[in-house]
C-alpha atoms as a PDB file:
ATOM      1  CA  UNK A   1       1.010   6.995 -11.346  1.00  0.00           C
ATOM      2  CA  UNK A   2      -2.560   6.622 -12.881  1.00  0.00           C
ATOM      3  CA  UNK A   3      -4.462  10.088 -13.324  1.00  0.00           C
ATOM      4  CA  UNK A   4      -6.755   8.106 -10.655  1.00  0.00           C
ATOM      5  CA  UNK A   5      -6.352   9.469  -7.190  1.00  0.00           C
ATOM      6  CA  UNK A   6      -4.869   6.741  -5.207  1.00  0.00           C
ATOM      7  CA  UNK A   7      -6.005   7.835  -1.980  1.00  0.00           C
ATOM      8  CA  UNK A   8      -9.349   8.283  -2.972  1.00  0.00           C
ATOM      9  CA  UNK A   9      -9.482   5.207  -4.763  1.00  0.00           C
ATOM     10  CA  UNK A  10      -8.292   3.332  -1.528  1.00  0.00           C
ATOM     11  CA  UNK A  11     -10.517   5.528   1.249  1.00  0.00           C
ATOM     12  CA  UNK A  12     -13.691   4.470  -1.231  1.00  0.00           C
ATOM     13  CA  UNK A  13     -12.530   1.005  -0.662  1.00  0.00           C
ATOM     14  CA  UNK A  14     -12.254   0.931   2.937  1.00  0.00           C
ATOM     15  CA  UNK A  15     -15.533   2.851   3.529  1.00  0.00           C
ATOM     16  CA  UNK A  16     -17.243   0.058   0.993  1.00  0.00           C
ATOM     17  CA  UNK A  17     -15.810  -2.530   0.724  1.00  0.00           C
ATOM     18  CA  UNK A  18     -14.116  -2.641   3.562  1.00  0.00           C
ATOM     19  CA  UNK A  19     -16.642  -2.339   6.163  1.00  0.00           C
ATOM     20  CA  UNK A  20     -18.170  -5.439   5.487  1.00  0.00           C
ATOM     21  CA  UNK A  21     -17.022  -8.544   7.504  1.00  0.00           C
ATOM     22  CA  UNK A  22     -13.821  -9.826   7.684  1.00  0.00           C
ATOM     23  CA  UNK A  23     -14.525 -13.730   6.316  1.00  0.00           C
ATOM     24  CA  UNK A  24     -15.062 -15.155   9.294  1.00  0.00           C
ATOM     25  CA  UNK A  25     -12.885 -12.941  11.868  1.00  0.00           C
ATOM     26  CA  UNK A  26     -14.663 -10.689  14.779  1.00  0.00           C
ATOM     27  CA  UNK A  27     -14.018  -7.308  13.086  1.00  0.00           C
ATOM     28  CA  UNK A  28     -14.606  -5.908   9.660  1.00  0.00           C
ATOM     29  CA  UNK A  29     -11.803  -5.573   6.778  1.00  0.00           C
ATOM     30  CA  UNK A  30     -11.107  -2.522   7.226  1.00  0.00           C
ATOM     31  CA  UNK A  31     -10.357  -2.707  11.013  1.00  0.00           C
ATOM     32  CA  UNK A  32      -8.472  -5.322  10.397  1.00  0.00           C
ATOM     33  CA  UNK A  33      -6.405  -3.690   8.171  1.00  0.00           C
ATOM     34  CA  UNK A  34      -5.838  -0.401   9.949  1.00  0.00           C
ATOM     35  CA  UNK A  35      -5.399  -2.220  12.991  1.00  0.00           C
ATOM     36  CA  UNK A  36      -2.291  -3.753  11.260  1.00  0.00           C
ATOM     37  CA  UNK A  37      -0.718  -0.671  10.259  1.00  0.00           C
ATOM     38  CA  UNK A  38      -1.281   1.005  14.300  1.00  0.00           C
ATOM     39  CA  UNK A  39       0.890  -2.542  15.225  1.00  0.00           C
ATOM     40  CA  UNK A  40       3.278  -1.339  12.221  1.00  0.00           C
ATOM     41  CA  UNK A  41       3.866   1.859  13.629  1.00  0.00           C
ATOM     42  CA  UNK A  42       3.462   0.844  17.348  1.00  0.00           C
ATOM     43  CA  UNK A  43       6.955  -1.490  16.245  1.00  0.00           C
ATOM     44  CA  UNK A  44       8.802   1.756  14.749  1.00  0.00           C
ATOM     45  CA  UNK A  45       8.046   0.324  11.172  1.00  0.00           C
ATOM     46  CA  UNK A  46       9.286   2.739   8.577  1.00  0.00           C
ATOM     47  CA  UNK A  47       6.327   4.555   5.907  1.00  0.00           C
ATOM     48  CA  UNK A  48       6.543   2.165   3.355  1.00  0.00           C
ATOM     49  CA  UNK A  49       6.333  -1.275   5.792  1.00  0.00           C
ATOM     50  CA  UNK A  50       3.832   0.516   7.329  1.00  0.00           C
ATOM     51  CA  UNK A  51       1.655   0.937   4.688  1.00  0.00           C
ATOM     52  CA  UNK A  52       2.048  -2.421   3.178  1.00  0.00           C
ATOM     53  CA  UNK A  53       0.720  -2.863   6.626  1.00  0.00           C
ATOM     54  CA  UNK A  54      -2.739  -0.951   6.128  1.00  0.00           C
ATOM     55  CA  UNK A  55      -3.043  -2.262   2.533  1.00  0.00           C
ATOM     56  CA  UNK A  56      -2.333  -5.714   2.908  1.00  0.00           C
ATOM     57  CA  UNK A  57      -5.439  -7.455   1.944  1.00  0.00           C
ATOM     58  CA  UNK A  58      -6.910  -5.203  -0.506  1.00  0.00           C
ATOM     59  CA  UNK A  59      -6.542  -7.853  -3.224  1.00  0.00           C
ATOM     60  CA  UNK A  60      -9.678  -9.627  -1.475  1.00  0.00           C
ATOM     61  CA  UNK A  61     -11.759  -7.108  -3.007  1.00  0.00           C
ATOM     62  CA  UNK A  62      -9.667  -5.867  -6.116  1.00  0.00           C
ATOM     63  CA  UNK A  63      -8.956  -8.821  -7.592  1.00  0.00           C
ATOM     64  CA  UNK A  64     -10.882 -11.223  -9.982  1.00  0.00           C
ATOM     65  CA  UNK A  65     -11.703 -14.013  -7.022  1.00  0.00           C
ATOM     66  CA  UNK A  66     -12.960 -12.089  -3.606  1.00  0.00           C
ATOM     67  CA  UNK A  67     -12.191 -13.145  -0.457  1.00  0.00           C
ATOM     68  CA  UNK A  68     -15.872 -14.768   0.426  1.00  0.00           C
ATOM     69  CA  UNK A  69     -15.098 -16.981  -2.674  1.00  0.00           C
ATOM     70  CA  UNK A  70     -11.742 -17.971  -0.500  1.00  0.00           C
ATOM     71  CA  UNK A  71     -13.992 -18.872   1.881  1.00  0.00           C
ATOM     72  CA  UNK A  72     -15.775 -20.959   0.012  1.00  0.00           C
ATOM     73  CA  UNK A  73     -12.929 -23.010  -1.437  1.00  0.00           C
ATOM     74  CA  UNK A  74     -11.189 -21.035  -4.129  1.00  0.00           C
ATOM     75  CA  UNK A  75      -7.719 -19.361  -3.675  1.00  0.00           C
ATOM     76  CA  UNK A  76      -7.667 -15.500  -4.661  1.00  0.00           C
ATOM     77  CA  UNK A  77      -4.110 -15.122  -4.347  1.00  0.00           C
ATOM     78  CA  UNK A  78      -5.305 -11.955  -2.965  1.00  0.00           C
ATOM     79  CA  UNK A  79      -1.819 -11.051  -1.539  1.00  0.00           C
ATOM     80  CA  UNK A  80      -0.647 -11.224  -5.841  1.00  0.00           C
ATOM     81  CA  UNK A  81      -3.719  -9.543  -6.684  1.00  0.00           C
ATOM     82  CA  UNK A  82      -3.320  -6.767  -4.019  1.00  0.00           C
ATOM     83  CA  UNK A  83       0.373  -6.101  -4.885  1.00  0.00           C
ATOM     84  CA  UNK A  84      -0.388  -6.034  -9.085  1.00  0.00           C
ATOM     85  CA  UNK A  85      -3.490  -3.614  -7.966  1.00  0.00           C
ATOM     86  CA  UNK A  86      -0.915  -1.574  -5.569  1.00  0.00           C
ATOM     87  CA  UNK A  87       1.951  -1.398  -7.884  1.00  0.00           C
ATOM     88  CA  UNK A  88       0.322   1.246 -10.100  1.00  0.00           C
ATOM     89  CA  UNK A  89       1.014   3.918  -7.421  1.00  0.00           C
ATOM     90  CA  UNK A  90       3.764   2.481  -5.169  1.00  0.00           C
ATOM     91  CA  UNK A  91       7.249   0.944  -5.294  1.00  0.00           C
ATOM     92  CA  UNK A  92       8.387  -2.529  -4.290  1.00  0.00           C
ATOM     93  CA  UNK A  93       9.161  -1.270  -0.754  1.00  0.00           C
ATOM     94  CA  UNK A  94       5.094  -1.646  -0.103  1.00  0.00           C
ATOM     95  CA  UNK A  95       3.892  -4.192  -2.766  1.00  0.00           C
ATOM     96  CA  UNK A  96       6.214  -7.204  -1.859  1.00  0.00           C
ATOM     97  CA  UNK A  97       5.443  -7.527   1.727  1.00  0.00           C
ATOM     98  CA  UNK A  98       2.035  -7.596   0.225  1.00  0.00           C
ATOM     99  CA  UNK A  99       2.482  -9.807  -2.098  1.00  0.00           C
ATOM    100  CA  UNK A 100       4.001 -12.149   0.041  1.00  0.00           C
ATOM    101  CA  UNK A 101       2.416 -11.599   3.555  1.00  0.00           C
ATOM    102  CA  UNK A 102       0.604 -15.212   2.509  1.00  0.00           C
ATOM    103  CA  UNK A 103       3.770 -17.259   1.918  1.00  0.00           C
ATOM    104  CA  UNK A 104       5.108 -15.804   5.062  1.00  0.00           C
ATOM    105  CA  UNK A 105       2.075 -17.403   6.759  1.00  0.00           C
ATOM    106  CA  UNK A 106       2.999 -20.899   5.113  1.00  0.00           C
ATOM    107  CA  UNK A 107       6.400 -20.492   6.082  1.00  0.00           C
ATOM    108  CA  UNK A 108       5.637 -19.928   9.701  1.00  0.00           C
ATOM    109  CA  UNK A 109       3.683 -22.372   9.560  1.00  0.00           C
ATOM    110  CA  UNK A 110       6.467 -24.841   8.474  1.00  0.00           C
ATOM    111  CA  UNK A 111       9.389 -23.716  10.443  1.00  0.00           C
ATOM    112  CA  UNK A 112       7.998 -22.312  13.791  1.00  0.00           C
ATOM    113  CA  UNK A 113       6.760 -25.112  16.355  1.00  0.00           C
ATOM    114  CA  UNK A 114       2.801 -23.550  17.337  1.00  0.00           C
ATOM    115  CA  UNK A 115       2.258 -21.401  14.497  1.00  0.00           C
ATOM    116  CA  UNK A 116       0.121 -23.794  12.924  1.00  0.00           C
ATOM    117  CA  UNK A 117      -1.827 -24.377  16.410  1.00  0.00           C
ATOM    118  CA  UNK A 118      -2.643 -20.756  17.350  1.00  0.00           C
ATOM    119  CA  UNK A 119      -4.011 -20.031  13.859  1.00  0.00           C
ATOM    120  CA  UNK A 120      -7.593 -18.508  14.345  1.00  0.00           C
ATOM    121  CA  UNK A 121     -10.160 -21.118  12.609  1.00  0.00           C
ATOM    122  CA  UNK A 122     -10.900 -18.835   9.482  1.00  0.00           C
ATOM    123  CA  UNK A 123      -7.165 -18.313   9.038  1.00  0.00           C
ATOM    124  CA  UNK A 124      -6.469 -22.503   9.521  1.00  0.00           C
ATOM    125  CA  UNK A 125      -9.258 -22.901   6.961  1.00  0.00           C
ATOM    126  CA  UNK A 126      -7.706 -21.129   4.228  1.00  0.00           C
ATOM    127  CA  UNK A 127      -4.235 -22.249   4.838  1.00  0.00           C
ATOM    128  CA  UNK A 128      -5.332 -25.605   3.168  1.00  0.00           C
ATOM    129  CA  UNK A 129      -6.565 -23.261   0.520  1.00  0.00           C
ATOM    130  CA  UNK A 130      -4.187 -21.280   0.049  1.00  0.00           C
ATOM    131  CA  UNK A 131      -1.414 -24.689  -0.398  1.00  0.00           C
ATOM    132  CA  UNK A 132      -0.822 -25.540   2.868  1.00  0.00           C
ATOM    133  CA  UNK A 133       2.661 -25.124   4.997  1.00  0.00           C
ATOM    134  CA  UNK A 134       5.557 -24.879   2.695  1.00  0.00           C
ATOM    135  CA  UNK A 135       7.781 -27.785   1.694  1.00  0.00           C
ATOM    136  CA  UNK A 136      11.430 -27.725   2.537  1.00  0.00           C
ATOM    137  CA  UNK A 137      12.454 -26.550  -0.978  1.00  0.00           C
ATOM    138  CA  UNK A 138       9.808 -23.633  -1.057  1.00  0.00           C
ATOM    139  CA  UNK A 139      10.797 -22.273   2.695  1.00  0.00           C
ATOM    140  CA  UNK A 140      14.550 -22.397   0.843  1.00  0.00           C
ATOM    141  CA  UNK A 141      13.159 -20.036  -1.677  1.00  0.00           C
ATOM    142  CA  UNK A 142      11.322 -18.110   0.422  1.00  0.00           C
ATOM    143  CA  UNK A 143      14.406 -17.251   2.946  1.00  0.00           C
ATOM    144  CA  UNK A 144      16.451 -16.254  -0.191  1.00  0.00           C
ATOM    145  CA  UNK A 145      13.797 -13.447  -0.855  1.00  0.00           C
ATOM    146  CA  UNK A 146      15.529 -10.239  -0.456  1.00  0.00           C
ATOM    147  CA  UNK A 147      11.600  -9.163   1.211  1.00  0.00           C
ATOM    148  CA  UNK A 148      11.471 -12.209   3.487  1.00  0.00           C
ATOM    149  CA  UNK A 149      12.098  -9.940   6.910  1.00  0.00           C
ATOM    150  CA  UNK A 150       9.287  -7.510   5.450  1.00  0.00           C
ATOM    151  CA  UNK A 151       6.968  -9.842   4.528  1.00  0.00           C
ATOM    152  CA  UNK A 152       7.057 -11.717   7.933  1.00  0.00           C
ATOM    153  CA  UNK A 153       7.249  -8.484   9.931  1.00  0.00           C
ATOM    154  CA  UNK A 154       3.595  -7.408   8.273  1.00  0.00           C
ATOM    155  CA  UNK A 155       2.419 -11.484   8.329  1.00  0.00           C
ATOM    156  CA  UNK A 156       3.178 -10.951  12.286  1.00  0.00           C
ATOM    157  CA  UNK A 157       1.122  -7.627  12.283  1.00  0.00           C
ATOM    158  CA  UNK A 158      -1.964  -9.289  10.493  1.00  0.00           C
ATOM    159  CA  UNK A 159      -1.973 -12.030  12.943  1.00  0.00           C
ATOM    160  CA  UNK A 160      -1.933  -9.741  15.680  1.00  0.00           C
ATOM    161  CA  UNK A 161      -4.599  -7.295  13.801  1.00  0.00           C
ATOM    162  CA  UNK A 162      -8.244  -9.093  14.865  1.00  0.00           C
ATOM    163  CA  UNK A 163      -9.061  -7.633  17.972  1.00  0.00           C
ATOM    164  CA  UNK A 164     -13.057  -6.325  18.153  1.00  0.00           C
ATOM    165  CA  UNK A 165     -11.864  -4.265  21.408  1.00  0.00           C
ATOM    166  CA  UNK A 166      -8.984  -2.274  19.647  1.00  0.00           C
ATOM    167  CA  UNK A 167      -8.950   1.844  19.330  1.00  0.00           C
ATOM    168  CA  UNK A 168      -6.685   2.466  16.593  1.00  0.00           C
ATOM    169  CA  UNK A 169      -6.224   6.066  13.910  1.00  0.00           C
ATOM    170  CA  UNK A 170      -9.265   5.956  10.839  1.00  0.00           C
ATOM    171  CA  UNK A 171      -7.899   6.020   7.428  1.00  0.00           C
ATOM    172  CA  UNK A 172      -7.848   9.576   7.368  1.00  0.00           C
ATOM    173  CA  UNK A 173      -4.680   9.446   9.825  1.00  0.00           C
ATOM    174  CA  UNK A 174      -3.029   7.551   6.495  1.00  0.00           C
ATOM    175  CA  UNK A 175      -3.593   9.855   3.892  1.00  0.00           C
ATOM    176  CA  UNK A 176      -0.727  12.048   4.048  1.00  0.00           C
ATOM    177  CA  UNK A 177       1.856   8.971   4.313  1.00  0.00           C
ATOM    178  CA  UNK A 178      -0.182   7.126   1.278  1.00  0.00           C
ATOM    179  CA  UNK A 179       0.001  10.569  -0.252  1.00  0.00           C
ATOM    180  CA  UNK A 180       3.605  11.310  -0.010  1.00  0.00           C
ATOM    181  CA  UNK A 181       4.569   7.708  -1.057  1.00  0.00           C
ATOM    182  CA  UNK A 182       2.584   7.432  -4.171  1.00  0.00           C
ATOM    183  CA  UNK A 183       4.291  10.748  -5.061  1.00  0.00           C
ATOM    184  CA  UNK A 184       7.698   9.354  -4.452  1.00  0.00           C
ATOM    185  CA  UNK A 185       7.123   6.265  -6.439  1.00  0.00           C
ATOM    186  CA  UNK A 186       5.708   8.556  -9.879  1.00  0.00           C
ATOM    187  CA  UNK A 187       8.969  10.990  -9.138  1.00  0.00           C
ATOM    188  CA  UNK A 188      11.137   7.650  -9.327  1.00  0.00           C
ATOM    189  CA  UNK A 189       9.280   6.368 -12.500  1.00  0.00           C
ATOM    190  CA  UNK A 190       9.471   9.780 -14.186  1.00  0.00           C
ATOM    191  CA  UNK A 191      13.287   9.708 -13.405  1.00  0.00           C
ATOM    192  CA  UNK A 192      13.103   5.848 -15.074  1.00  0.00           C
ATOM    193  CA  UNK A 193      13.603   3.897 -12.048  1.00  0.00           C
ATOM    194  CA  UNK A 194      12.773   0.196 -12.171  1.00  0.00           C
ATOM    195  CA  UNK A 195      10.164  -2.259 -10.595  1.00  0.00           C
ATOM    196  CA  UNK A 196      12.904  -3.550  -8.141  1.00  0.00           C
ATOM    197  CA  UNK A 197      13.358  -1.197  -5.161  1.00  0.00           C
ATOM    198  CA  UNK A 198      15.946  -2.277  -1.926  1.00  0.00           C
ATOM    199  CA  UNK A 199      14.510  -4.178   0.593  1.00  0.00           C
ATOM    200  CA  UNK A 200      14.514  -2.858   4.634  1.00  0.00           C
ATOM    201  CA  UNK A 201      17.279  -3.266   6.656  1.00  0.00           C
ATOM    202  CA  UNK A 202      16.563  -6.418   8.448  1.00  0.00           C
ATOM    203  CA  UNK A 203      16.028  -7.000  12.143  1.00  0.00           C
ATOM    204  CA  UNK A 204      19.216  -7.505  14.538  1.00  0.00           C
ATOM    205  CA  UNK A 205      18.115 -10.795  14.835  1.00  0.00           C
ATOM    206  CA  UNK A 206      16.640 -12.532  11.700  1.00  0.00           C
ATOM    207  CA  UNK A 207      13.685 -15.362  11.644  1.00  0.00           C
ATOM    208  CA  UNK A 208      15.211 -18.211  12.994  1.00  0.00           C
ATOM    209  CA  UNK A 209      14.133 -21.916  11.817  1.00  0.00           C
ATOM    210  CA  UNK A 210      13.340 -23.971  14.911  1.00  0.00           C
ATOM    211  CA  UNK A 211      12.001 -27.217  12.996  1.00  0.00           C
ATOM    212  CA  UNK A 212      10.327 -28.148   9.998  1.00  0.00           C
ATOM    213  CA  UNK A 213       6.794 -30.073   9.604  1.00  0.00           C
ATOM    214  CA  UNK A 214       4.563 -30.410   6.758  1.00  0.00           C
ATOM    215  CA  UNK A 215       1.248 -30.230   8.758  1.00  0.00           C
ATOM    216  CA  UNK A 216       2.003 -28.947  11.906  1.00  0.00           C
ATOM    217  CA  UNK A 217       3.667 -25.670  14.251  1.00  0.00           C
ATOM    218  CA  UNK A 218       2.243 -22.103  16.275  1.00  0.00           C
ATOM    219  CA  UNK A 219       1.439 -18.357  16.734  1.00  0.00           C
ATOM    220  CA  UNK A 220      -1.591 -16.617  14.019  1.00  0.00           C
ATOM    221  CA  UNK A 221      -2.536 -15.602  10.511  1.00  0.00           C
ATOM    222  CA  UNK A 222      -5.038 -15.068   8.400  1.00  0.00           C
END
């Protein structure tokens, strides 16, 4: 862990940064976000899904491309540059369903019939972006992701995470869980544990594949 405070570092961001509009969505970054980790817990999500929950999109504004620039036609890979940005305070169990809560959107997109239909406009817009719904071969890959379940569980979360009307816990409500799992992570590096990390137990019943199309399917994302 960086001598940087992490939580700090991350409440300045949502108080900034955050609050600003969420490219083209009716609420602002931040609610989005912390509306995402309330759905988290709401679904009994354990501490580390849950955060990957709150933090999912801070790679719009810590990485090199921001998310307005998304908007205006260039892909920020922001769930990459969120998870590289995370990584320096917390294990695999919160920055791979991060880094791949955007794949899990093209791979909804491919396999579930209405996905692709129930998309909010801003989230349809950057899907062509952001490459589109996957091929065959790359929802193969993506299924043999050990953090396939966790990425799909926080894609379904983000989807879900727009409403202008919703009450949900401020950041401070986070702090202690952030807290405690950055601390975990720098007792696990001091003890010289690796970048990989074990992947959630997945659901009773995992995502099922009801159809593939290229350009097509139903259900949300951003």
């Amino acid at each position: 862990m960086t001598t940087a405070d992490p939580v700090r570092v991350i409440a300045d961001l949502f108080a900034a940064e955050g609050a600003r509009e969420y490219l083209g969505e009716p609420v602002t970054q931040a609610e989005h976000m912390l509306q995402a980790a309330a759905l988290a817990e709401a679904a009994g999500a354990g501490q580390e899904l849950t955060a990957a929950a709150l933090l999912h999109d801070l790679g719009h504004f810590t990485g090199p491309v921001s998310g307005h620039e998304l908007m205006e036609g260039r892909d920020n890979r922001h769930g990459e540059a969120g998870a590289a940005w995370l990584a320096r305070w917390f294990g695999p169990g919160v920055t791979e369903p991060v880094r791949l809560h955007v794949a899990a959107k093209r791979y909804l997109c491919a396999v579930e019939p209405g996905y692709l239909a129930a998309l909010s406009p801003a989230s349809a817009y950057t899907l062509r972006i952001q490459g589109g719904p996957m091929s065959r071969a790359e929802t193969a890959v993506f299924e043999g992701n050990p953090w396939c379940t966790a990425a799909l569980r926080v894609r379904r979360w983000d989807d879900a995470a727009k409403d202008p009307a919703a009450t949900v816990p401020a950041f401070g409500y986070y702090r202690p869980l952030l807290r405690q799992l950055a601390l975990q992570r720098a007792r696990e590096l001091a003890r010289g544990a690796g970048p990989g990390g074990r992947p959630p137990e997945p659901p009773a019943h995992p995502p099922a594949r009801r159809g593939h199309a290229s350009g097509a399917p139903r259900l949300a994302g951003e």
